[in-house]
Protein backbone atom coordinates (compact mmCIF):
# COMPACT_ATOMS: atom_id res chain seq x y z
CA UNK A 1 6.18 -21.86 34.94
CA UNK A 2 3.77 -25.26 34.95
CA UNK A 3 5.53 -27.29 36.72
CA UNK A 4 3.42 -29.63 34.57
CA UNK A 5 4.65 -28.24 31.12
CA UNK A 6 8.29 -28.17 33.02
CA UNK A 7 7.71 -32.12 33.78
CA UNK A 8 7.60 -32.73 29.93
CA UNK A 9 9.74 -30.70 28.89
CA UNK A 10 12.25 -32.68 31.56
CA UNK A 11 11.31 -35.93 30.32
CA UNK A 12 11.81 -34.48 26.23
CA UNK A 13 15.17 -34.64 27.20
CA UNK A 14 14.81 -38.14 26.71
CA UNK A 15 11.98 -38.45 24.04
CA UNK A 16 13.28 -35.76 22.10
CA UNK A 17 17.08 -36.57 21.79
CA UNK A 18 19.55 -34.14 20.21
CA UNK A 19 19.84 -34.23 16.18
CA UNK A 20 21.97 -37.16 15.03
CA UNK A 21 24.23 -36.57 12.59
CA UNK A 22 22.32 -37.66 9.38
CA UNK A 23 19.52 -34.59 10.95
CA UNK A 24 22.11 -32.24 11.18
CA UNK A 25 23.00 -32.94 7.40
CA UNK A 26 19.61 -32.90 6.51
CA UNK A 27 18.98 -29.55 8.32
CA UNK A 28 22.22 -28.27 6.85
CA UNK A 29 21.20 -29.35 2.87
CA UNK A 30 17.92 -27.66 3.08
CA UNK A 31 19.25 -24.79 4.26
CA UNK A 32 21.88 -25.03 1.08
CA UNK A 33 19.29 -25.81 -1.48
CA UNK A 34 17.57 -22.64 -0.40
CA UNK A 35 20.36 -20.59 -1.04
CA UNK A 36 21.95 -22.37 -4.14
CA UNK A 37 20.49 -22.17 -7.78
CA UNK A 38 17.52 -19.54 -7.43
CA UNK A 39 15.77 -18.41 -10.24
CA UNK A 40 15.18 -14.68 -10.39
CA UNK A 41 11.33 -14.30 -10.31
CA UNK A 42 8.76 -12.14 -9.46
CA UNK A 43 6.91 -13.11 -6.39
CA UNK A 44 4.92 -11.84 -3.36
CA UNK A 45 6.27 -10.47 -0.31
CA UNK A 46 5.28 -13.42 0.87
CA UNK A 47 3.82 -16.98 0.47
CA UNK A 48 2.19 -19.65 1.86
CA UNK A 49 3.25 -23.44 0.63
CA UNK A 50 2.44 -26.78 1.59
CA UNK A 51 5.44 -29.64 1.90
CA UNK A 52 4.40 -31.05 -1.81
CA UNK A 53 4.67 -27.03 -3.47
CA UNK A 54 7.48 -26.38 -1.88
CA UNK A 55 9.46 -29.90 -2.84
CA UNK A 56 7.77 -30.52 -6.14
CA UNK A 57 6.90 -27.16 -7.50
CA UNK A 58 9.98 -25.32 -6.20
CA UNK A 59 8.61 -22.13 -5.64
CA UNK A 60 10.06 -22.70 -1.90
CA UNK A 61 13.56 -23.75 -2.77
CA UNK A 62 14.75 -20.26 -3.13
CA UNK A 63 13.83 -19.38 0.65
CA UNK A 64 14.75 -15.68 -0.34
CA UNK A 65 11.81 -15.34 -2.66
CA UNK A 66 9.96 -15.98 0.36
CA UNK A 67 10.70 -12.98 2.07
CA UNK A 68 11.28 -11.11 -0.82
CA UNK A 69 10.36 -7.25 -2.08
CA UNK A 70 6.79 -7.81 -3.26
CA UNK A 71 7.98 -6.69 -7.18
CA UNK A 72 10.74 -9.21 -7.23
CA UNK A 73 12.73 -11.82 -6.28
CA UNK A 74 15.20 -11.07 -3.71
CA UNK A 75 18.83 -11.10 -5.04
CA UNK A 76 20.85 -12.33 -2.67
CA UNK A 77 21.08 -15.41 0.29
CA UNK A 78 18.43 -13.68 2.59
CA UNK A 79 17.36 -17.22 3.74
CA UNK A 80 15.07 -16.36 6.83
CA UNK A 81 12.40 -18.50 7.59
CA UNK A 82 10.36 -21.98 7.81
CA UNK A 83 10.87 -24.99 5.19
CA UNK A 84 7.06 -26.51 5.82
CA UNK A 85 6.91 -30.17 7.79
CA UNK A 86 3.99 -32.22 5.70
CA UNK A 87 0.53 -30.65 6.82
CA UNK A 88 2.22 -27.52 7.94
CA UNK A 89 1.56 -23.90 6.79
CA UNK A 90 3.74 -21.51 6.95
CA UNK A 91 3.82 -17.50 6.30
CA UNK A 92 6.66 -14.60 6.41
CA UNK A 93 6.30 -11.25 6.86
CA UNK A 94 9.41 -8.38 6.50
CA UNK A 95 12.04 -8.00 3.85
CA UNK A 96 15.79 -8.49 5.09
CA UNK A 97 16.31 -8.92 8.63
CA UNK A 98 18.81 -5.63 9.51
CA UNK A 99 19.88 -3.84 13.39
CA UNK A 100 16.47 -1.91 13.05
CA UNK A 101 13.78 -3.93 11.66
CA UNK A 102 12.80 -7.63 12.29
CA UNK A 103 11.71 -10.11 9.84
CA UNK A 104 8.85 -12.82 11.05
CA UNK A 105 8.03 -16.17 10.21
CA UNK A 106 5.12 -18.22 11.08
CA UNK A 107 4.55 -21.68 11.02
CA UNK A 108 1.63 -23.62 11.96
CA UNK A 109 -0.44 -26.67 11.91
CA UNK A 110 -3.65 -25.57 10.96
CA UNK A 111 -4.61 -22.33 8.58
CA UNK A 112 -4.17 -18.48 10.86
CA UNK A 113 -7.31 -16.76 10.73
CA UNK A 114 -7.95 -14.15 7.90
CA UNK A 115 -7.18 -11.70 10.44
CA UNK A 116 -3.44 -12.73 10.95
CA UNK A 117 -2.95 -12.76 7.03
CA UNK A 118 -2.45 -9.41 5.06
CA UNK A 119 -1.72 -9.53 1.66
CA UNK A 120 -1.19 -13.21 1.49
CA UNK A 121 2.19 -12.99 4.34
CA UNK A 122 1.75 -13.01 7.79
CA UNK A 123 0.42 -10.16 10.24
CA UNK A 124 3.68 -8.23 10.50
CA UNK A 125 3.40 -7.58 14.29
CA UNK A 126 4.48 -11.07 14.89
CA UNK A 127 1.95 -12.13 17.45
CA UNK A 128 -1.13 -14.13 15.57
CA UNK A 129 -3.32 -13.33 17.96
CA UNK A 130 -6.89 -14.41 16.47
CA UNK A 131 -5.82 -17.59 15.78
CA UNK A 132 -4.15 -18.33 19.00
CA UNK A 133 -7.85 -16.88 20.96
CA UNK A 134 -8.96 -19.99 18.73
CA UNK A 135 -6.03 -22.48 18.98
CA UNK A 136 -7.48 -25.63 19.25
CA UNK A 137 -5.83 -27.85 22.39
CA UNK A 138 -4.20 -30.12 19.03
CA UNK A 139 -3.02 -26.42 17.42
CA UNK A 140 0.44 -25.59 17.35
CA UNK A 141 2.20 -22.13 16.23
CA UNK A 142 5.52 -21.28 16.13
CA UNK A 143 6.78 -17.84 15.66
CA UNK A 144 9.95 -16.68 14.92
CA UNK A 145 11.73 -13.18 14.29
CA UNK A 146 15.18 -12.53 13.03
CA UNK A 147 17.06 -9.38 14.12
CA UNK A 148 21.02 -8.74 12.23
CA UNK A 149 23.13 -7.98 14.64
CA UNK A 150 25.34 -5.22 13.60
CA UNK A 151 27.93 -4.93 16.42
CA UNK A 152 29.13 -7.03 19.30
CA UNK A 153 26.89 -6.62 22.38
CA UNK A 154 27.89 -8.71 25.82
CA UNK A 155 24.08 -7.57 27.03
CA UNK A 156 22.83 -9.63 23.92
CA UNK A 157 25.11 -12.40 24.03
CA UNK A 158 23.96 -13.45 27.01
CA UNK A 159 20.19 -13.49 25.68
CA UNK A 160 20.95 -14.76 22.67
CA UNK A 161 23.37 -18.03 23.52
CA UNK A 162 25.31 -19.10 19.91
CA UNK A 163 23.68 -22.17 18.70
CA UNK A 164 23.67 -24.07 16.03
CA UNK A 165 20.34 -25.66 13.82
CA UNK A 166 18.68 -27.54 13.98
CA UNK A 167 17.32 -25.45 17.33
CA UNK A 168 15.74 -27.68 20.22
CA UNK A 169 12.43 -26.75 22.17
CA UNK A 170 14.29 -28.80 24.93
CA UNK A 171 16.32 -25.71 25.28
CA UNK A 172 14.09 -23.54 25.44
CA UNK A 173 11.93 -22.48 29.06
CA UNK A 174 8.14 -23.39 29.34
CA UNK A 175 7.73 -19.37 29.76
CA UNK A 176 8.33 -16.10 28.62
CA UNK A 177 9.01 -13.61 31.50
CA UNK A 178 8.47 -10.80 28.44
CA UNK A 179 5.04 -10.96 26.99
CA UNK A 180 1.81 -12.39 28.79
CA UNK A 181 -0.66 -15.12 28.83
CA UNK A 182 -2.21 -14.52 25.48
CA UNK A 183 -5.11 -16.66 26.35
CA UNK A 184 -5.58 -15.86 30.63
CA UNK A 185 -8.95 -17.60 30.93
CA UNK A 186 -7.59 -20.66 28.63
CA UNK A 187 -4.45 -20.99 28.91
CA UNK A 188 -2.28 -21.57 26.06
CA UNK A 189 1.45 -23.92 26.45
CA UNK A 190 4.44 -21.71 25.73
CA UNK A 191 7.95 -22.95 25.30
CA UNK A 192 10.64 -19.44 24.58
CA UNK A 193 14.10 -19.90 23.11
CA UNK A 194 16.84 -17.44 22.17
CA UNK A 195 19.84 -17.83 20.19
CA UNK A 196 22.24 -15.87 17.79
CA UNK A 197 22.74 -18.07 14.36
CA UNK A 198 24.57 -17.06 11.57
CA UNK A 199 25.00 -13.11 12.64
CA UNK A 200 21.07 -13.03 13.53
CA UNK A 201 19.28 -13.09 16.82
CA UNK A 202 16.59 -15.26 16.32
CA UNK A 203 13.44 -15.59 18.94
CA UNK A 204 11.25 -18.44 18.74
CA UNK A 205 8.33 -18.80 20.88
CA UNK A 206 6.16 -22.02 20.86
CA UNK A 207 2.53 -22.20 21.38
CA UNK A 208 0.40 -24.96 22.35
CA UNK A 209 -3.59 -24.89 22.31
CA UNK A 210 -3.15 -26.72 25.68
CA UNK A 211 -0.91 -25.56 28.73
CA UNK A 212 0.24 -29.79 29.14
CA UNK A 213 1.25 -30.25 25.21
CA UNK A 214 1.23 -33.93 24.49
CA UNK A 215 4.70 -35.79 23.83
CA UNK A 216 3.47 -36.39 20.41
CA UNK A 217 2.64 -32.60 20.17
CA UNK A 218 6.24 -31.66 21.24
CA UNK A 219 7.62 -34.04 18.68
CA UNK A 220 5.57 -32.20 15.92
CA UNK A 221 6.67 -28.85 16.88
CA UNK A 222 10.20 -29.95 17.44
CA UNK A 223 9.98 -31.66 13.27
CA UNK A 224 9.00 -28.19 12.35
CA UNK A 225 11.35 -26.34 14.14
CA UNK A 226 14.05 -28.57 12.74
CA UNK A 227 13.12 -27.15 9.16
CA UNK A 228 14.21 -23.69 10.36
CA UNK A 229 16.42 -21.81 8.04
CA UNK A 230 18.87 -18.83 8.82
CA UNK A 231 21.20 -18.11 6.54
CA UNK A 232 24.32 -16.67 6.84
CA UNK A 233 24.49 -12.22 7.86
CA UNK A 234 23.44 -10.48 4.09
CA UNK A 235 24.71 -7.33 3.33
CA UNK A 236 24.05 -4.25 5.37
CA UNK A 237 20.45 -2.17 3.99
CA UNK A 238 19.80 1.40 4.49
CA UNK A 239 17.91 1.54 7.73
CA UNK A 240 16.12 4.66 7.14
CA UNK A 241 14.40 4.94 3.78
CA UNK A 242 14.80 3.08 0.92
CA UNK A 243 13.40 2.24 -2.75
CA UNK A 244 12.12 -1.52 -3.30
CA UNK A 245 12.39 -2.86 -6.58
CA UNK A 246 10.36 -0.94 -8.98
CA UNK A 247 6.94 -1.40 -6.98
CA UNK A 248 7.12 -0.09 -3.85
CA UNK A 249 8.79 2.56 -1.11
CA UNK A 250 9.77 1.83 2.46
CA UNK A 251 9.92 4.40 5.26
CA UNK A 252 11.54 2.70 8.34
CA UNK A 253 12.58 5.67 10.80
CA UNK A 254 12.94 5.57 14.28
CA UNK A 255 12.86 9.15 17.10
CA UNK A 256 13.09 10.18 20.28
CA UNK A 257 10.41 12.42 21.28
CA UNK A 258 9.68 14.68 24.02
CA UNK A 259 6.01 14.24 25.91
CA UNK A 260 3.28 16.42 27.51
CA UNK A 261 2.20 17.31 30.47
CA UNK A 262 -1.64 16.35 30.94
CA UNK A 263 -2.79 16.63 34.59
CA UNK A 264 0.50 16.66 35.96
CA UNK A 265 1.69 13.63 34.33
CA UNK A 266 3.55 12.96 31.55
CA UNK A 267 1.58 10.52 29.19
CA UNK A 268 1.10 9.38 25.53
CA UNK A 269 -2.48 8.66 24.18
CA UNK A 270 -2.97 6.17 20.75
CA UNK A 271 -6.02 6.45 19.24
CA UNK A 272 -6.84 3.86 15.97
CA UNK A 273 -10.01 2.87 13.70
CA UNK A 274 -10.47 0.80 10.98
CA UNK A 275 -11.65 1.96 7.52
CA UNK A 276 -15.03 2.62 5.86
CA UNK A 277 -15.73 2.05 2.20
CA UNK A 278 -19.60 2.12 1.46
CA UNK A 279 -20.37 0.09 -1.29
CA UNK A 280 -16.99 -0.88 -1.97
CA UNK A 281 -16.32 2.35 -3.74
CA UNK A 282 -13.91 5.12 -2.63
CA UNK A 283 -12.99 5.52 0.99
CA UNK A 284 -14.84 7.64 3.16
CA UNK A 285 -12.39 7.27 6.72
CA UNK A 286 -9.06 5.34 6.26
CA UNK A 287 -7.72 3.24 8.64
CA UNK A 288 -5.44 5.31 10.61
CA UNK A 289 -4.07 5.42 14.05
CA UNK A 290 -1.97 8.15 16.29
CA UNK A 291 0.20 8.78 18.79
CA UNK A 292 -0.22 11.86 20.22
CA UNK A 293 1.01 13.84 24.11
CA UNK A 294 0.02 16.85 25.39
CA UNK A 295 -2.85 18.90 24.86
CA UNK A 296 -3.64 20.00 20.65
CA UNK A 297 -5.52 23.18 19.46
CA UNK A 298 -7.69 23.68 16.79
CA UNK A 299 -11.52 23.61 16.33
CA UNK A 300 -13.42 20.75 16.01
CA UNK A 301 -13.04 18.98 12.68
CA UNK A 302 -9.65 21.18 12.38
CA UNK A 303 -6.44 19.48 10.26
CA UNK A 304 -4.27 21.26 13.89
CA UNK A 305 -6.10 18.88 16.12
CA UNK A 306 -3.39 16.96 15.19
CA UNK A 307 -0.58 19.08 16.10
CA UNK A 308 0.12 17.44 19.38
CA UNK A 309 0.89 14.30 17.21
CA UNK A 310 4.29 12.59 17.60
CA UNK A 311 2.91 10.22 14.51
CA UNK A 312 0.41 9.01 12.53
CA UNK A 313 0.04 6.61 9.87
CA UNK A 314 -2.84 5.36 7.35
CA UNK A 315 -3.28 3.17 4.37
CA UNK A 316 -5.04 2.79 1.22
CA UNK A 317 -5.72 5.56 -1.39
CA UNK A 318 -8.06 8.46 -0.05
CA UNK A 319 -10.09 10.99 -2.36
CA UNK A 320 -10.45 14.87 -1.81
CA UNK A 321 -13.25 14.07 0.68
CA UNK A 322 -11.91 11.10 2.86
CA UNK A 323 -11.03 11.45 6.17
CA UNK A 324 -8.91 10.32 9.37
CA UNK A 325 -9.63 10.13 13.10
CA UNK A 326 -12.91 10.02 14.43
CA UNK A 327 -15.73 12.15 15.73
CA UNK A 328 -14.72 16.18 16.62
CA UNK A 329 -11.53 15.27 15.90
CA UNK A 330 -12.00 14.31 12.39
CA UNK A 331 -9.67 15.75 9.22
CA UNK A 332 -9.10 15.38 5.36
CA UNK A 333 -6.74 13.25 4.68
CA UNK A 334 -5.69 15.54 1.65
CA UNK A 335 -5.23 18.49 4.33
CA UNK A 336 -3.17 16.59 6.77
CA UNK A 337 -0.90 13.77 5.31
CA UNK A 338 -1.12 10.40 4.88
CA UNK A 339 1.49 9.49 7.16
CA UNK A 340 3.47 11.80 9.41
CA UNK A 341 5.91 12.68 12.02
CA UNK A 342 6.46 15.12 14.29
CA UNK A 343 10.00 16.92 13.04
CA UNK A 344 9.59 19.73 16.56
CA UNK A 345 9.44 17.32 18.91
CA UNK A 346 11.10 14.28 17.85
CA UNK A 347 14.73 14.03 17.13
CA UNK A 348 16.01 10.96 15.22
CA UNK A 349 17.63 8.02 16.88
CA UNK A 350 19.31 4.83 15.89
CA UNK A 351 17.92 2.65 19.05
CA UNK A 352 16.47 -0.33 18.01
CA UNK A 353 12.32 -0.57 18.58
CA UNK A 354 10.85 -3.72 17.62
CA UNK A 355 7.34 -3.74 15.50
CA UNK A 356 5.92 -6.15 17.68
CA UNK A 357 2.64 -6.33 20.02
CA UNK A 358 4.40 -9.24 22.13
CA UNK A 359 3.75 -8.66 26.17
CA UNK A 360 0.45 -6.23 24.65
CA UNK A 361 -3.02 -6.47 24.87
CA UNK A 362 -5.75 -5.42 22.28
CA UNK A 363 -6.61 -6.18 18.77
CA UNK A 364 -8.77 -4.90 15.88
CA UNK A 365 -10.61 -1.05 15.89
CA UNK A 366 -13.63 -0.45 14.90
CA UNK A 367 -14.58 2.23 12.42
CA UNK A 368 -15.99 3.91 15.89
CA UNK A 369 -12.27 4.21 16.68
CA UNK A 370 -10.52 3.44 19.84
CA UNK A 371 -8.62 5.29 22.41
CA UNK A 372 -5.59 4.28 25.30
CA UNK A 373 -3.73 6.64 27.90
CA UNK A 374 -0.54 5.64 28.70
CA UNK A 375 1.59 7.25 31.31
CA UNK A 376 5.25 8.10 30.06
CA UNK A 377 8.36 8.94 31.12
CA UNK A 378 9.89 12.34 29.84
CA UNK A 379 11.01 11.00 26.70
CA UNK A 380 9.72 8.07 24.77
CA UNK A 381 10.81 6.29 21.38
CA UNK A 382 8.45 6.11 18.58
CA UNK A 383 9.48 4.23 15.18
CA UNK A 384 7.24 4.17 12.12
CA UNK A 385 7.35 1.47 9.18
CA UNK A 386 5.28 2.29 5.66
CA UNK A 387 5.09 0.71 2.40
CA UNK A 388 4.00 3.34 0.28
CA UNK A 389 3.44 3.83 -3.62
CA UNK A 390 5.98 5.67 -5.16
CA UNK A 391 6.91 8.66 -5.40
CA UNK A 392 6.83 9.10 -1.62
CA UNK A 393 8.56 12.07 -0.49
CA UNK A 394 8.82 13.17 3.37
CA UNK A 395 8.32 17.16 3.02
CA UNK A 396 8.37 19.01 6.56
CA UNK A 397 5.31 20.90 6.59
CA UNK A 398 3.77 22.81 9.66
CA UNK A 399 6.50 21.26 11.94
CA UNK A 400 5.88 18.24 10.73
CA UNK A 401 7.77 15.71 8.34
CA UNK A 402 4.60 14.85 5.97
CA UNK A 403 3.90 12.79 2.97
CA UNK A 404 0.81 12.88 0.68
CA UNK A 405 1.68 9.22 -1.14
CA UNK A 406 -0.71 6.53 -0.73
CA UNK A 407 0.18 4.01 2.05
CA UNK A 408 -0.29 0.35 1.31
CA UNK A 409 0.58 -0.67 5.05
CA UNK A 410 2.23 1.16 8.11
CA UNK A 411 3.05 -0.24 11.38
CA UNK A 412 3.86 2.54 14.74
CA UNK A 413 5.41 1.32 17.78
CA UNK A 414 6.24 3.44 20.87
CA UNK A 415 8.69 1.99 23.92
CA UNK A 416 10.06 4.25 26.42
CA UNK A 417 14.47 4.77 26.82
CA UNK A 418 14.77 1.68 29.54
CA UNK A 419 12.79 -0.55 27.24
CA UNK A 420 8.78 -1.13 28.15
CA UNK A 421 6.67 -1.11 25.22
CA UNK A 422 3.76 1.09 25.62
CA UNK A 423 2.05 0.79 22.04
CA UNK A 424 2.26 -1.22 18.77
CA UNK A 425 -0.60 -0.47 15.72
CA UNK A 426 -0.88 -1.42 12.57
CA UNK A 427 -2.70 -0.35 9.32
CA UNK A 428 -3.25 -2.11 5.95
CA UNK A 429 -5.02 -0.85 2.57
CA UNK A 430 -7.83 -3.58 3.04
CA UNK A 431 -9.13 -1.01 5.91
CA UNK A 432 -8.19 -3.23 8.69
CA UNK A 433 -6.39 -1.45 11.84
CA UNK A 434 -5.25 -3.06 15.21
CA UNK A 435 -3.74 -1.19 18.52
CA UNK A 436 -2.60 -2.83 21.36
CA UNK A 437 -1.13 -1.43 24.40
CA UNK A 438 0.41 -2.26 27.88
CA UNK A 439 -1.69 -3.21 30.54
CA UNK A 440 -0.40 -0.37 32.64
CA UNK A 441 -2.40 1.82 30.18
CA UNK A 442 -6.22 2.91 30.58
CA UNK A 443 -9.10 3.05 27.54
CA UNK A 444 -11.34 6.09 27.50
């Protein structure tokens, strides 16, 4: 911890006092507006207001259409997210927050790079990491992510202490044992707090573009934090697949597979690329990326170089000729699947995985493609997350569970049982694809 960042934080005790009562009612009506009186509308997924849209247009008074199914408005008090403080943006990502899947809000003082936006709502892994590379030492960025909880847990309980909002960065510690410097050669301030509101388990980390954040810069962060909405637990959604509105299909399905042997150890590898689109006209690779163990067969340019594939996941809408993977390895799309997991050896499980690259290091693939060894234990858990364009039907197929249906964005995350992440990737239809792995693992 800075013992410098601590020092502030000490004397925010004082410069930062707890809420008075006219805050907490203030906190309290925003939250009810949000929930009270909301028009049924189609929206985004997601959006990204200013203070003056949000208050005079009103598009941000129903915080559920923030988070909402892209083809409409959400129907009930899902009320997850950021109200934005004057000159603040803020971005969502994630339907409703249930026991397996997160939703993620964003709030900052200056615009996220294009490369933290998809689709207009925020990067879905939760970690903005090209704009925090950039963060300027005035930049602040908040992130938060809401987990329901569906049963009582004494393990959680004491990670996630019951609080009420406002929340106060006074509470929180000036560092996160779980992830790592995001920033190591300039370091970044980082202020972590946990607690359970309203049936949700809600973790907020702070970031400052300096490790000694100003008093004036804590105050900022703490009036945006203050404009933090979580509403009360909404009612339980299927976990593992599920139709959206009239728009869109979700696959959210998490296993526990079984890895190979390679050189005596037991180890996963993820591979990932970005897309290529000459001329802006159809695809020629998709974005994909894999997690594979063991050794595959096949000849080169073979759709069964893929068979030692415990997932894989693409997006955007490939023609007879596009393909996946890179170099020898390459396949048709059309051959292979679009998205895919392994139904031999994988068998399903209801652990909870979270879609984030927190504690990670990477970022963007290049159409050249990138590859990571990571060693394993026996057993690992992989969970896969795909919006895809109806119909989308899972059809096991060559030992796999396949689907043909065009992807519009995926996200694959692998931990092992006892809880180290090992790999998070994402993929999105504009051709963009990210991996990032633990440090433990080796490129090449």
């Amino acid at each position: 911890m800075s013992s410098e960042l601590e020092r502030l934080l000490r004397e925010g005790r004082e410069v930062l006092p707890e809420p008075d009562a006219a805050a907490t009612r203030r906190a309290r009506a925003r939250a009810l507006t949000a929930l009270r009186g909301r028009p049924t509308r189609r929206v985004r997924v997601a959006a990204m207001v200013t203070s003056a849209l949000v208050i005079a247009a009103g598009i941000g008074v129903g915080i559920g259409s923030f988070i909402a199914p892209s083809s409409e408005a959400a129907k009930g008090p899902v009320g997850l997210g950021f109200l934005p403080e004057p000159g603040w943006y803020t971005f969502q990502a994630g339907g409703e927050a249930s026991p397996v899947f997160q939703t993620i809000a964003v709030a900052s003082n200056l615009p996220l790079e294009p490369e933290d936006v998809v689709a207009g709502a925020a990067e879905p892994s939760g970690l903005p990491y090209a704009t925090l590379l950039g963060l300027p030492p005035n930049g602040v960025v908040v992130v938060a992510s809401f987990t329901r909880r569906s049963e009582p847990s004494p393990e959680l309980d004491r990670l996630f202490r019951a609080r009420q909002l406002p929340l106060r960065l006074r509470d929180g510690t000036a560092y996160d044992k779980y992830t790592a410097q995001v920033r190591a050669d300039e370091p970044l301030g980082q202020i972590h707090l946990r607690a359970a509101v309203n049936g949700h388990d809600v973790d907020v980390t702070a970031y400052f573009g300096t490790p000694r954040p100003s008093r004036g810069l804590l105050a900022s962060a703490q009036r945006q934090l203050d404009r933090l909405v979580v509403s009360s637990e909404p009612k339980p959604a299927p976990a593992a697949a599920r139709v959206v509105g009239k728009a869109q299909s979700v696959v959210d399905r998490t296993y526990l597979c079984t890895t190979g042997l390679v050189g005596g150890l037991y180890e996963v590898e993820a591979r990932a690329h970005a897309g290529v689109r000459p001329g802006g006209s159809a695809w020629k690779q998709l974005p994909f990326a894999v997690v594979a163990s063991g050794n595959s067969g096949g000849r080169a340019n073979d759709p069964e170089l893929l068979a030692n594939s415990l997932s894989w996941i693409t997006a955007a809408k490939p023609s007879s000729t596009t393909t996946m993977d890179s170099e020898w390895r390459s396949s048709l799309v059309r051959s292979s699947g679009t998205l895919a997991l392994n139904g031999t050896a994988c068998k399903k499980s209801n652990v909870r995985v979270p879609l984030s690259a927190a504690g990670l290091r990477g970022g963007a693939a290049t159409p050249n493609g990138k590859k990571v060894s990571c060693e394993s234990p026996r057993r690992v858990l992989v969970r896969v997350r795909a919006t895809l364009e109806p119909p989308a039907t899972l059809t096991a197929t060559r030992g796999f569970l396949r689907t043909q249906a065009t992807v519009r964005a995926a996200r694959l995350a692998v931990r092992t049982p006892s809880g180290k992440q090992l790999v998070y990737a994402n993929v999105a239809d504009s051709g963009k694809a990210r991996l990032f792995t633990a440090r433990s693992c080796e490129e090449g």
